[in-house]
PDB file of N, CA and C in Angstrom:
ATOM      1  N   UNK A   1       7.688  27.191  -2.192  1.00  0.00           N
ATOM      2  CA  UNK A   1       8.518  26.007  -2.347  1.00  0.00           C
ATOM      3  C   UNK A   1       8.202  25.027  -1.215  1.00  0.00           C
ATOM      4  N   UNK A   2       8.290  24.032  -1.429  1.00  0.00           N
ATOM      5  CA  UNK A   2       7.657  22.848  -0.498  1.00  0.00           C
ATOM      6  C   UNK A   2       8.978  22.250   0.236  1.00  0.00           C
ATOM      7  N   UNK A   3       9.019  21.843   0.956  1.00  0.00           N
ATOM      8  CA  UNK A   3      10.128  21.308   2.302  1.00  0.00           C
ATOM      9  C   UNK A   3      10.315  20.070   1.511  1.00  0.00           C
ATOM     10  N   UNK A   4      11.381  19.311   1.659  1.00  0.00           N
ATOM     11  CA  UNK A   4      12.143  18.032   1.604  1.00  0.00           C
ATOM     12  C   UNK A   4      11.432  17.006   2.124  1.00  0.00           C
ATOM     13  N   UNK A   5      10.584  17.242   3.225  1.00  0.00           N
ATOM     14  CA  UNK A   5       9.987  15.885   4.090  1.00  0.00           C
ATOM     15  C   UNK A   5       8.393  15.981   2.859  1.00  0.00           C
ATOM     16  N   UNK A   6       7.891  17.555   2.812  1.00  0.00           N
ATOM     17  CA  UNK A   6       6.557  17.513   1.774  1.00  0.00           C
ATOM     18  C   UNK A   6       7.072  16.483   0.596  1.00  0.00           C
ATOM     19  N   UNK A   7       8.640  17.235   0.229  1.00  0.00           N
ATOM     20  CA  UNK A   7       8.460  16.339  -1.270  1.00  0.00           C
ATOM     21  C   UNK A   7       8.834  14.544  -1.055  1.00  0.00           C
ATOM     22  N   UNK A   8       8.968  14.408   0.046  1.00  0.00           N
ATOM     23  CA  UNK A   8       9.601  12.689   0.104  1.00  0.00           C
ATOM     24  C   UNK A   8       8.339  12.196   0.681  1.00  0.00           C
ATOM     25  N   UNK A   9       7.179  12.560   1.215  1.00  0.00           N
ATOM     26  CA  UNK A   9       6.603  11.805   2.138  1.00  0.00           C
ATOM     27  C   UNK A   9       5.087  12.703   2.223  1.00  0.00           C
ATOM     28  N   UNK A  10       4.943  13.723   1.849  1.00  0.00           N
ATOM     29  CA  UNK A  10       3.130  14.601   1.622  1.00  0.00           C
ATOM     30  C   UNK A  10       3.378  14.997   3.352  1.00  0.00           C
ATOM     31  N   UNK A  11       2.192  15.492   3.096  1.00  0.00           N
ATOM     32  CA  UNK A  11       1.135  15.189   4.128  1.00  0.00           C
ATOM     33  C   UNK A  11       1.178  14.490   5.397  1.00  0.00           C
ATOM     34  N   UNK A  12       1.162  13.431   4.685  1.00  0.00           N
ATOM     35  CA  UNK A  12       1.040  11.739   5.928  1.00  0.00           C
ATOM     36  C   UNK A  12       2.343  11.342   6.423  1.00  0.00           C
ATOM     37  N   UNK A  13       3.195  11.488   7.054  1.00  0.00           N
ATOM     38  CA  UNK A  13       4.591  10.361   6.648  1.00  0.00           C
ATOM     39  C   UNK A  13       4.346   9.235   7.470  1.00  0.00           C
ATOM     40  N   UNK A  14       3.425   8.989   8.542  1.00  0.00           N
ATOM     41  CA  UNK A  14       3.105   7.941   9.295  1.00  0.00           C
ATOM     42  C   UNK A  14       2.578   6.746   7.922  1.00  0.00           C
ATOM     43  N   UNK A  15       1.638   7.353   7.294  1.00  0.00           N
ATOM     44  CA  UNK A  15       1.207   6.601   6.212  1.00  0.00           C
ATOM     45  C   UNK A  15       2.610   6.460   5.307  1.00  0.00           C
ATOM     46  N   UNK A  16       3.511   6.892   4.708  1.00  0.00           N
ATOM     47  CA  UNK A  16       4.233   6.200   4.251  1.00  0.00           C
ATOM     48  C   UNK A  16       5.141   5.463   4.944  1.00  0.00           C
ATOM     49  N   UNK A  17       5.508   5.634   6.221  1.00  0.00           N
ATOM     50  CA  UNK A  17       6.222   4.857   7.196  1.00  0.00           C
ATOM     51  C   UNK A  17       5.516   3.259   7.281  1.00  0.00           C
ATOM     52  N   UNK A  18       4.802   3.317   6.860  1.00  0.00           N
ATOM     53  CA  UNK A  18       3.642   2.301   7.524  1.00  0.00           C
ATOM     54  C   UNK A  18       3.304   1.799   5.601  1.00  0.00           C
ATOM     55  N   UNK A  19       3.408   1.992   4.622  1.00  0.00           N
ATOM     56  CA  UNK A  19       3.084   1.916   3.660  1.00  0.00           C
ATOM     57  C   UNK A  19       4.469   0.925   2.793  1.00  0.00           C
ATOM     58  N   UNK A  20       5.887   1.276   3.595  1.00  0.00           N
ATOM     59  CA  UNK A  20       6.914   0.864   3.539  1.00  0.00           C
ATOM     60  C   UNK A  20       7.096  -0.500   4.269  1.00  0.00           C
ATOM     61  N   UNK A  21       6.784  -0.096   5.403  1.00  0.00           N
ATOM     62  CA  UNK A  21       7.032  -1.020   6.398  1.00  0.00           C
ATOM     63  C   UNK A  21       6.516  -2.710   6.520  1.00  0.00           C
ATOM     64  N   UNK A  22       5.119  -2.592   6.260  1.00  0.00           N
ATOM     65  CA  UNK A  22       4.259  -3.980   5.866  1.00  0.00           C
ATOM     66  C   UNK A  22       5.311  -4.579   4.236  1.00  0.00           C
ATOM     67  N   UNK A  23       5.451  -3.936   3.425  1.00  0.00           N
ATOM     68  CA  UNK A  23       5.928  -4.433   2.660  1.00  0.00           C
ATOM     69  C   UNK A  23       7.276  -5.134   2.649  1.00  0.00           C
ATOM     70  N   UNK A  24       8.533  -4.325   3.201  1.00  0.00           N
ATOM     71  CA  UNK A  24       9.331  -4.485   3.914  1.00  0.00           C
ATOM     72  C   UNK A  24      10.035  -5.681   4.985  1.00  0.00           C
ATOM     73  N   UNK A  25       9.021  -5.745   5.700  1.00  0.00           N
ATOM     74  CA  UNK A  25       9.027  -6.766   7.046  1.00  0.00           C
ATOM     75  C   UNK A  25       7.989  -8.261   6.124  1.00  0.00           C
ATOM     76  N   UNK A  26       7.727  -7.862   5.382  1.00  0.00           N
ATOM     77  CA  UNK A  26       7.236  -9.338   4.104  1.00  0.00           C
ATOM     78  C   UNK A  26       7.917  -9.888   3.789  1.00  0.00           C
ATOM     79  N   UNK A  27       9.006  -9.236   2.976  1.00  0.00           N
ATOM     80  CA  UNK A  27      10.128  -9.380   2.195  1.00  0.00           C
ATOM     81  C   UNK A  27      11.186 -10.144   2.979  1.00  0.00           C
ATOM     82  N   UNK A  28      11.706  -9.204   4.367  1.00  0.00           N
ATOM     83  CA  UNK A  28      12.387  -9.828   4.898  1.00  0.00           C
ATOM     84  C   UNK A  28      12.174 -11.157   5.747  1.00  0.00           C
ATOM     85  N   UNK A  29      11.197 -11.134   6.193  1.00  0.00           N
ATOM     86  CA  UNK A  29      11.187 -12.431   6.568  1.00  0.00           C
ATOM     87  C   UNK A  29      10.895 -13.525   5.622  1.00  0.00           C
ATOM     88  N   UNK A  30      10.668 -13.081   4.374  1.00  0.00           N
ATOM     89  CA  UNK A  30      10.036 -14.348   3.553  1.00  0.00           C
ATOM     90  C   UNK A  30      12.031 -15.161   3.763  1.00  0.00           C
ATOM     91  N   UNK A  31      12.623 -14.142   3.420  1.00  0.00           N
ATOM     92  CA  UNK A  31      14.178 -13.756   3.089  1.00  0.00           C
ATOM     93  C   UNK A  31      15.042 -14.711   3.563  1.00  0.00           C
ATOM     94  N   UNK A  32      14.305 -14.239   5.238  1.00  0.00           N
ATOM     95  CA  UNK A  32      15.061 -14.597   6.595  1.00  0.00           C
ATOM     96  C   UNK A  32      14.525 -15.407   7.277  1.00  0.00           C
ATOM     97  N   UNK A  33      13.814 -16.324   6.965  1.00  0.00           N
ATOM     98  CA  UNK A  33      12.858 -16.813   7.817  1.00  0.00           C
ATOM     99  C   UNK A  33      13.785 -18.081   8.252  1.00  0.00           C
ATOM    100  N   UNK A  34      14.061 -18.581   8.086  1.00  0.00           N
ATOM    101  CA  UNK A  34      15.138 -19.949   8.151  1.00  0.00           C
ATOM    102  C   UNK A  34      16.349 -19.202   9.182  1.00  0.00           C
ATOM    103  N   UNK A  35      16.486 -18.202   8.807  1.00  0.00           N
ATOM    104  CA  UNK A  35      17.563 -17.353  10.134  1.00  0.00           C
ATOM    105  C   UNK A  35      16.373 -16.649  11.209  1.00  0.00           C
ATOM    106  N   UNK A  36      16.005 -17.105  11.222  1.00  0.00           N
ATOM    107  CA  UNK A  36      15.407 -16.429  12.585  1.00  0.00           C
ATOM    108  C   UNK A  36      14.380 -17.874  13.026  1.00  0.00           C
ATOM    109  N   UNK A  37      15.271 -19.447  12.782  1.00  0.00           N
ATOM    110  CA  UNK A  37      14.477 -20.591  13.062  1.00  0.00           C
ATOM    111  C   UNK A  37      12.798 -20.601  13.246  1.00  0.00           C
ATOM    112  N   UNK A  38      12.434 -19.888  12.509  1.00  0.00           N
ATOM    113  CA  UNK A  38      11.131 -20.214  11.989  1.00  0.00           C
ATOM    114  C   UNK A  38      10.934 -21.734  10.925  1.00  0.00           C
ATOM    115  N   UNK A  39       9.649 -22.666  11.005  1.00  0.00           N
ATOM    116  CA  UNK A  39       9.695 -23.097  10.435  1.00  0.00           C
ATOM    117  C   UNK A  39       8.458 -22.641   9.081  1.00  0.00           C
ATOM    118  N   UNK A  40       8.816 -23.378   8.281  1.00  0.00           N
ATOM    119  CA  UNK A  40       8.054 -22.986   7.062  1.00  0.00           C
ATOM    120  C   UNK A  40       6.833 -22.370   7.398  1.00  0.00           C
ATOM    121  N   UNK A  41       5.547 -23.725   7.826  1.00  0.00           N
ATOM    122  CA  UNK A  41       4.571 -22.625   7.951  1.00  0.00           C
ATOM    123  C   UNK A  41       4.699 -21.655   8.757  1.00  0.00           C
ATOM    124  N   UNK A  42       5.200 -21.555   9.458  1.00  0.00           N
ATOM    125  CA  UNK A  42       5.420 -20.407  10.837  1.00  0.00           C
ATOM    126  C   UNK A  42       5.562 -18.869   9.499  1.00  0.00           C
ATOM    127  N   UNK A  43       6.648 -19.512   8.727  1.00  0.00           N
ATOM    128  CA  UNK A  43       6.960 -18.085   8.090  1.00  0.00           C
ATOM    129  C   UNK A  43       5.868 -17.493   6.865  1.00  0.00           C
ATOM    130  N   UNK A  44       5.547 -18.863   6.360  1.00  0.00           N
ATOM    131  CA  UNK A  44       3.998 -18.880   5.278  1.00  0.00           C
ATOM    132  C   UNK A  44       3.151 -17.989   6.238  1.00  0.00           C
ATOM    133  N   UNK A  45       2.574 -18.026   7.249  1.00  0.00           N
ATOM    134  CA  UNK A  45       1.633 -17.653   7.567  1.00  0.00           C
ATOM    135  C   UNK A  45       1.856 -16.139   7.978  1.00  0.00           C
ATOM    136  N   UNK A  46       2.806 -16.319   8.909  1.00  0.00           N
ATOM    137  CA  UNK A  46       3.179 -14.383   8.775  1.00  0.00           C
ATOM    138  C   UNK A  46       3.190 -13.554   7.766  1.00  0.00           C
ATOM    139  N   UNK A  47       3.742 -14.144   6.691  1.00  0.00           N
ATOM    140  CA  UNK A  47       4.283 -13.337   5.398  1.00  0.00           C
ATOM    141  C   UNK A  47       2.737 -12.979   5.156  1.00  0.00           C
ATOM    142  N   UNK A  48       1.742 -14.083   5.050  1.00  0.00           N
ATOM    143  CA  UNK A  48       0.356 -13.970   4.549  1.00  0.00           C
ATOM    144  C   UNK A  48      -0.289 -13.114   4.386  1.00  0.00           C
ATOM    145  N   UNK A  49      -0.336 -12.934   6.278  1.00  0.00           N
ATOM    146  CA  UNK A  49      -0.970 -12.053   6.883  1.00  0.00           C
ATOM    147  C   UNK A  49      -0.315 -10.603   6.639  1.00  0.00           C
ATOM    148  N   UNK A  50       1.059 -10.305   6.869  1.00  0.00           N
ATOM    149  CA  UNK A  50       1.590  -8.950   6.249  1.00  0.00           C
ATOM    150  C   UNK A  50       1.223  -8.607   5.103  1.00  0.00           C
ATOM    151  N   UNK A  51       0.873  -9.325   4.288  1.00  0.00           N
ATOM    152  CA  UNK A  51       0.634  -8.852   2.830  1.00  0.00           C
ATOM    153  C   UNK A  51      -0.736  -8.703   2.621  1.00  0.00           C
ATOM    154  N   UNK A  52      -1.396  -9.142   3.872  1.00  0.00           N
ATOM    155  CA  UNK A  52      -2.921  -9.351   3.376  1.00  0.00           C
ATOM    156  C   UNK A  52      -3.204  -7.876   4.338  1.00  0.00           C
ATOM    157  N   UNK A  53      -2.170  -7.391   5.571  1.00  0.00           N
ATOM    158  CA  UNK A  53      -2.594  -6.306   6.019  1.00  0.00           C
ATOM    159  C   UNK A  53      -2.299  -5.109   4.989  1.00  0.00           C
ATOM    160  N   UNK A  54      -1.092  -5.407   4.126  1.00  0.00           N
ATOM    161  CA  UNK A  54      -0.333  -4.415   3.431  1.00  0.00           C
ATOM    162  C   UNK A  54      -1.359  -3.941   2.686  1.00  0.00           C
ATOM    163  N   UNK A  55      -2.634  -4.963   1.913  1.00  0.00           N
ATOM    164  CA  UNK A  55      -3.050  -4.531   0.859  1.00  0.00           C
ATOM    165  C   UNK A  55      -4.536  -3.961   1.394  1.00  0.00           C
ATOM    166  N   UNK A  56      -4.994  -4.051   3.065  1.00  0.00           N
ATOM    167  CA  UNK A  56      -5.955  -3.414   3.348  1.00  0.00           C
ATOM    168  C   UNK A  56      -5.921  -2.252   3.443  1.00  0.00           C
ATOM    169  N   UNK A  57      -4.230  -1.786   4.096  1.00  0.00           N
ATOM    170  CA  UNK A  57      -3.775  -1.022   4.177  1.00  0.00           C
ATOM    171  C   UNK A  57      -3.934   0.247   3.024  1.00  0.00           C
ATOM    172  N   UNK A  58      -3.498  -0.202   1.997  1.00  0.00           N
ATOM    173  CA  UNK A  58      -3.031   0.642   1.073  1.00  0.00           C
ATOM    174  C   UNK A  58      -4.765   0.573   0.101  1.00  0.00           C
ATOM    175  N   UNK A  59      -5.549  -0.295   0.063  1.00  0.00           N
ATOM    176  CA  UNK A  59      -6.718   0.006  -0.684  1.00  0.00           C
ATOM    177  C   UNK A  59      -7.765   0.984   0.296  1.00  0.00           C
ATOM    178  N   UNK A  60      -7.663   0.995   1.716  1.00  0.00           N
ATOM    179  CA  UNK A  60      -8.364   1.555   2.789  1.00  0.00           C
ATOM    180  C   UNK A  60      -8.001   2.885   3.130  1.00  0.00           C
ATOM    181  N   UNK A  61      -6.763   2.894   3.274  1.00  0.00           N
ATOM    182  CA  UNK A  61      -5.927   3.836   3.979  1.00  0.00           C
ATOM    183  C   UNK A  61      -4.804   5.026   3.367  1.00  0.00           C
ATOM    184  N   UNK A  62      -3.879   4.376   3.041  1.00  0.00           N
ATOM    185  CA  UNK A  62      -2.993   4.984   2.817  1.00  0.00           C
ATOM    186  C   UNK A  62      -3.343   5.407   0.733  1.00  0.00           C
ATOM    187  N   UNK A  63      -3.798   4.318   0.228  1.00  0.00           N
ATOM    188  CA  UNK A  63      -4.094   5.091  -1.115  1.00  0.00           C
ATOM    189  C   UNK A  63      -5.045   5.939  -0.913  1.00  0.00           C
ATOM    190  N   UNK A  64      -5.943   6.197   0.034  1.00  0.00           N
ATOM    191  CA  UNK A  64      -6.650   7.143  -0.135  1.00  0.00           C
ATOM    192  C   UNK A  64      -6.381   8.814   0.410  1.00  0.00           C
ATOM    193  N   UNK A  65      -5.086   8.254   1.806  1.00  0.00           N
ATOM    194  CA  UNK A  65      -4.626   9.631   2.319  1.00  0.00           C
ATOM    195  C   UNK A  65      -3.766  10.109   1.329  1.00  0.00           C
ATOM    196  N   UNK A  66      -2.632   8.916   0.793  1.00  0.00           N
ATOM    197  CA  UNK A  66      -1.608   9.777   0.202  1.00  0.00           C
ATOM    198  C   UNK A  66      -1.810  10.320  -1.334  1.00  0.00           C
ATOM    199  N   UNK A  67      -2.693   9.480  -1.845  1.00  0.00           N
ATOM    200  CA  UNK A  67      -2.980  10.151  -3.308  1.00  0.00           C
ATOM    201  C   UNK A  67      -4.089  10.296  -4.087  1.00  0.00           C
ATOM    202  N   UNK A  68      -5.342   9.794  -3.074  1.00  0.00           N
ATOM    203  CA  UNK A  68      -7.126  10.112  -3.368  1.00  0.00           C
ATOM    204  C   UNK A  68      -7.729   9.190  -3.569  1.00  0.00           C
ATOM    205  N   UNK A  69      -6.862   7.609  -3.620  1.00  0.00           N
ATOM    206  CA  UNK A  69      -7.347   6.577  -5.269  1.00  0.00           C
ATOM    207  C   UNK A  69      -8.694   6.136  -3.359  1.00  0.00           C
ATOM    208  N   UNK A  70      -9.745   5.820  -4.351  1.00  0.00           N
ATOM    209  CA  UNK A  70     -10.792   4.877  -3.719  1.00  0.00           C
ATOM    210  C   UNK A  70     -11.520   4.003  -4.771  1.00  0.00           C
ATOM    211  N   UNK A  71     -11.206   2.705  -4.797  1.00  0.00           N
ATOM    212  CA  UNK A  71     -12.085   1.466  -4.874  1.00  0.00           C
ATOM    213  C   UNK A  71     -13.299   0.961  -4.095  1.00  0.00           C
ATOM    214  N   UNK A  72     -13.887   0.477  -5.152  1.00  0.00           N
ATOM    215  CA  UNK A  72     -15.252  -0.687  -4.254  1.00  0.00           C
ATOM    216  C   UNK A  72     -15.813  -1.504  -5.112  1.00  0.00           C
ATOM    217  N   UNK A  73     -16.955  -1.948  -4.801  1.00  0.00           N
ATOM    218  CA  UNK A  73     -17.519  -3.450  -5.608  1.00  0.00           C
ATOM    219  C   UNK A  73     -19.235  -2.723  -5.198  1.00  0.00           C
ATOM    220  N   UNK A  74     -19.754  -2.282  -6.376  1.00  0.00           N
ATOM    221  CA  UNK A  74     -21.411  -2.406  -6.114  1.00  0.00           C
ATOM    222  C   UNK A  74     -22.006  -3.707  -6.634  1.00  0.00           C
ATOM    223  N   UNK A  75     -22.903  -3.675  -5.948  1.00  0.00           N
ATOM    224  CA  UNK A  75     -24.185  -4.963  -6.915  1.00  0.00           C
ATOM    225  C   UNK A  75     -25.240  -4.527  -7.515  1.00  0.00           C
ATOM    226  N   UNK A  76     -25.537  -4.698  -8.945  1.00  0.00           N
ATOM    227  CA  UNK A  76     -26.494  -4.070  -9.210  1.00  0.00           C
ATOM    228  C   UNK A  76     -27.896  -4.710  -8.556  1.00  0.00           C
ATOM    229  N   UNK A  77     -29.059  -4.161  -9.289  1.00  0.00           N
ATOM    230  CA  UNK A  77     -30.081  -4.492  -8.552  1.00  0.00           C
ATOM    231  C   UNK A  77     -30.182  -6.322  -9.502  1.00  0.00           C
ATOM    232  N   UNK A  78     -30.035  -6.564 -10.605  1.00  0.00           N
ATOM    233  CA  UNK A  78     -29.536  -7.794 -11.375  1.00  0.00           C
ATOM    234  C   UNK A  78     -28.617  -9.019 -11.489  1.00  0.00           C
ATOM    235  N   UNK A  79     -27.730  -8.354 -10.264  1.00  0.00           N
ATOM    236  CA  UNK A  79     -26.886  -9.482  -9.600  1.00  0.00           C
ATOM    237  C   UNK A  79     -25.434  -9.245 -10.221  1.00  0.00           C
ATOM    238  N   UNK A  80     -24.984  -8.185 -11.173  1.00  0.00           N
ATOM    239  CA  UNK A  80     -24.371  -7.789 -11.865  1.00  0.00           C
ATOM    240  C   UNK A  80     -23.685  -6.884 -10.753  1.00  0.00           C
ATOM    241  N   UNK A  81     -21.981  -7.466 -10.915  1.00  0.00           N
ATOM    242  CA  UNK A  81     -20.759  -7.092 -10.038  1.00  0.00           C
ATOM    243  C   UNK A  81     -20.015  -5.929 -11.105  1.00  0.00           C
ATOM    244  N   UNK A  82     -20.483  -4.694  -9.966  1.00  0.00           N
ATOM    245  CA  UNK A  82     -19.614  -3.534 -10.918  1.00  0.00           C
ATOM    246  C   UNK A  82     -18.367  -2.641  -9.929  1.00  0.00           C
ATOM    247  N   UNK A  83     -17.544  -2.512 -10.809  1.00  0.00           N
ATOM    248  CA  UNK A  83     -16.642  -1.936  -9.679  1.00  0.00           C
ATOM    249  C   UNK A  83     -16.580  -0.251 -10.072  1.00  0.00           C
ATOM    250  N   UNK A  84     -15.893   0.133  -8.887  1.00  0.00           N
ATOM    251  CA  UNK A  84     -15.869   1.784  -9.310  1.00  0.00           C
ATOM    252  C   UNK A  84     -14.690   2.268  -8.776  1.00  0.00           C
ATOM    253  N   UNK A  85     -14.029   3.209  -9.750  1.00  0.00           N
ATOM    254  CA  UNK A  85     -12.738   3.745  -8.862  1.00  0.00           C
ATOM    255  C   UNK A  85     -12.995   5.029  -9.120  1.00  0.00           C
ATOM    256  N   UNK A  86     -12.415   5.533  -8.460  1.00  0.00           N
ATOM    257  CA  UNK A  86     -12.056   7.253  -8.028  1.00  0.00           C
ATOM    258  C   UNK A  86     -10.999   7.647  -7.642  1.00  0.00           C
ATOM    259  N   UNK A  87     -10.527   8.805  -8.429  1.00  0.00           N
ATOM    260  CA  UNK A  87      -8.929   9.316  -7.945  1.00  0.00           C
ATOM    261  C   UNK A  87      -9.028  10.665  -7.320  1.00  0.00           C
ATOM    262  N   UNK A  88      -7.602  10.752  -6.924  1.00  0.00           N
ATOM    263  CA  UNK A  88      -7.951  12.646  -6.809  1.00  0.00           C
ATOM    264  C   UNK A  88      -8.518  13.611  -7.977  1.00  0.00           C
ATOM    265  N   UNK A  89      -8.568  15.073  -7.583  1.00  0.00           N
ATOM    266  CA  UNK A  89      -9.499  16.160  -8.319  1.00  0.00           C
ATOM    267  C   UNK A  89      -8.559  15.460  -9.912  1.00  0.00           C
ATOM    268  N   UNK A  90      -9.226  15.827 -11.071  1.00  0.00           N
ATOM    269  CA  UNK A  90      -8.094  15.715 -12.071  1.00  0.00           C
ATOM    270  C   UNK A  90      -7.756  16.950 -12.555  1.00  0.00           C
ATOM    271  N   UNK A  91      -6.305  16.499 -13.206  1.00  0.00           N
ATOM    272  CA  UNK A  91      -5.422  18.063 -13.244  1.00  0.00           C
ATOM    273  C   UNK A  91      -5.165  19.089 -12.267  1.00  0.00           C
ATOM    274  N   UNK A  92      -4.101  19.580 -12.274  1.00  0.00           N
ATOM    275  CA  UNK A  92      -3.155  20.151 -11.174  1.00  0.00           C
ATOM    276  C   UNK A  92      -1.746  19.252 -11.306  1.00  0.00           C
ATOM    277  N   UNK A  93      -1.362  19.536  -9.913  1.00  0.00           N
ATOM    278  CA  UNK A  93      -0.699  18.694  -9.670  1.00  0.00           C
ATOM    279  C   UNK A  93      -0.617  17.420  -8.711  1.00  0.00           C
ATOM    280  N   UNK A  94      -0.133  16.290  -8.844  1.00  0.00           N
ATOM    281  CA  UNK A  94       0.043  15.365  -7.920  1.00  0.00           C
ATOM    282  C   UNK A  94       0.346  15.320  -6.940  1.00  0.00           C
ATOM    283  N   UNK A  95      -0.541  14.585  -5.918  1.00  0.00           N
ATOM    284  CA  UNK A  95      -0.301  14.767  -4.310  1.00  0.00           C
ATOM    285  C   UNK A  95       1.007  14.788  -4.086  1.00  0.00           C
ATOM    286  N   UNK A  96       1.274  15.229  -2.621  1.00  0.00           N
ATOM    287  CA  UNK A  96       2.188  15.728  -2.315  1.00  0.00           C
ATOM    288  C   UNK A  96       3.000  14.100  -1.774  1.00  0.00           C
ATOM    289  N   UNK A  97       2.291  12.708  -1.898  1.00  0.00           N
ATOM    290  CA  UNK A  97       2.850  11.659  -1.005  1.00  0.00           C
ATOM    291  C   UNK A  97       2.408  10.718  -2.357  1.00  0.00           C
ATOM    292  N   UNK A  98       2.282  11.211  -3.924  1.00  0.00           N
ATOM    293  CA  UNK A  98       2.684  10.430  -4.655  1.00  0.00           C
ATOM    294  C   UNK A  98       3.969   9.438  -5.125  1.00  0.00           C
ATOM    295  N   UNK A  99       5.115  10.612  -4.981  1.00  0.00           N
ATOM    296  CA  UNK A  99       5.924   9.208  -5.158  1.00  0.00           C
ATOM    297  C   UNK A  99       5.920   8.060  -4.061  1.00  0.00           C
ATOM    298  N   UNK A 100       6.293   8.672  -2.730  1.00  0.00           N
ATOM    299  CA  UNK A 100       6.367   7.143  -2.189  1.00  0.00           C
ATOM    300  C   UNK A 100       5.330   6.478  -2.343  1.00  0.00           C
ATOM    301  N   UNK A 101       4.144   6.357  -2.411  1.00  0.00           N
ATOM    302  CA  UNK A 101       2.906   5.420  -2.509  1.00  0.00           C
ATOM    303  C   UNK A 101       3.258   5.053  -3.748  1.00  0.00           C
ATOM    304  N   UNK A 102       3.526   5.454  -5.171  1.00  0.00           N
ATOM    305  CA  UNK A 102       3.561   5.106  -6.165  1.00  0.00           C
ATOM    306  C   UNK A 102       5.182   4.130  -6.435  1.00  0.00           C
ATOM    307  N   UNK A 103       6.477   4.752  -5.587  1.00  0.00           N
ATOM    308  CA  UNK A 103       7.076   3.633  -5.492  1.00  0.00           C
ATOM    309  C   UNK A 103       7.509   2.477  -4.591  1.00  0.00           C
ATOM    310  N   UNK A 104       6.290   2.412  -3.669  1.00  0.00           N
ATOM    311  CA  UNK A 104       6.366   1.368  -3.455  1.00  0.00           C
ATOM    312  C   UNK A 104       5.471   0.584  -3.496  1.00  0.00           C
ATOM    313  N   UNK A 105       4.578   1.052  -4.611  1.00  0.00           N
ATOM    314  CA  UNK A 105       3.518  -0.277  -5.139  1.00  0.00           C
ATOM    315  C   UNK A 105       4.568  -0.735  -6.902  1.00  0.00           C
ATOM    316  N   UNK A 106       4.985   0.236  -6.948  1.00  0.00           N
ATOM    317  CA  UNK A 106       6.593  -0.191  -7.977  1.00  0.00           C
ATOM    318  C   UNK A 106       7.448  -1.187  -7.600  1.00  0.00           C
ATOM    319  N   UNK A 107       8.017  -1.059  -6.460  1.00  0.00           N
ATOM    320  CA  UNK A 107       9.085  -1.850  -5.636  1.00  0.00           C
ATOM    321  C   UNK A 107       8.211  -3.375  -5.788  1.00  0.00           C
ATOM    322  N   UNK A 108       6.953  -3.497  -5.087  1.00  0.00           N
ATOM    323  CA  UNK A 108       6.355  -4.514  -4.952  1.00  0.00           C
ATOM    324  C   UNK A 108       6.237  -5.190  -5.919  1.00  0.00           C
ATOM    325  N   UNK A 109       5.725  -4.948  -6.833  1.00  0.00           N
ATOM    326  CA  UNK A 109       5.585  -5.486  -8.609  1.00  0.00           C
ATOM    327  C   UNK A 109       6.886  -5.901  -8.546  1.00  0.00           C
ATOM    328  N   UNK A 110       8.267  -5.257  -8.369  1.00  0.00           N
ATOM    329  CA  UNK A 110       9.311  -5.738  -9.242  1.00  0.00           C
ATOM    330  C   UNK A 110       9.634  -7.110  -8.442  1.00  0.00           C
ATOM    331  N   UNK A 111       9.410  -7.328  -7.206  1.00  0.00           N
ATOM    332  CA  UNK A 111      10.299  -8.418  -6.053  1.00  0.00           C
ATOM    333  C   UNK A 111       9.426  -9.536  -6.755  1.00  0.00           C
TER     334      UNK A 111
END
């Protein structure tokens, strides 16, 4: 039987701490930004950048610790842009840090 922290968080929980968090601190300041006298671009540009780390994050890092997924972009030798993905082994069961990675690329879609 697997522990409470295995089933909320795998493996990694730094990676879901951190998988939460960029998304999170986006949100809120997009939110809050006017309360914490930021002006517009001030808050445009932070938010940017959080979201632009969130998604290095999670295509680099954390989708690959917490649940296998790897993306990329080859070129063929023709100039022809092909992409390739890869997941974990198939069949079994699902990583142990699937749900949170999976809901909070859920959460994100819905905001």
């Amino acid at each position: 039987a697997r522990s409470l922290r295995e089933r909320c968080v795998g493996n990694h929980p730094v990676c879901g701490l951190f998988h939460i968090m960029f998304k999170g601190l986006a949100i809120v300041l997009y939110e809050l930004g006017e309360v914490f006298s930021l002006n517009y671009v001030t808050t445009f540009v932070v938010v940017t950048v959080l979201v632009a780390v969130d998604f290095w994050t999670v295509k680099n890092v954390i989708g690959r610790l917490m649940v296998g997924l790897r993306w990329w972009n080859d070129i063929t030798d023709d100039g022809q842009s092909v992409w390739r993905f890869e997941a974990g082994p198939p069949g079994g069961r699902p990583p142990l840090g699937a749900p949170v990675f999976l809901g909070g690329e859920r959460e994100k879609g819905g905001l």
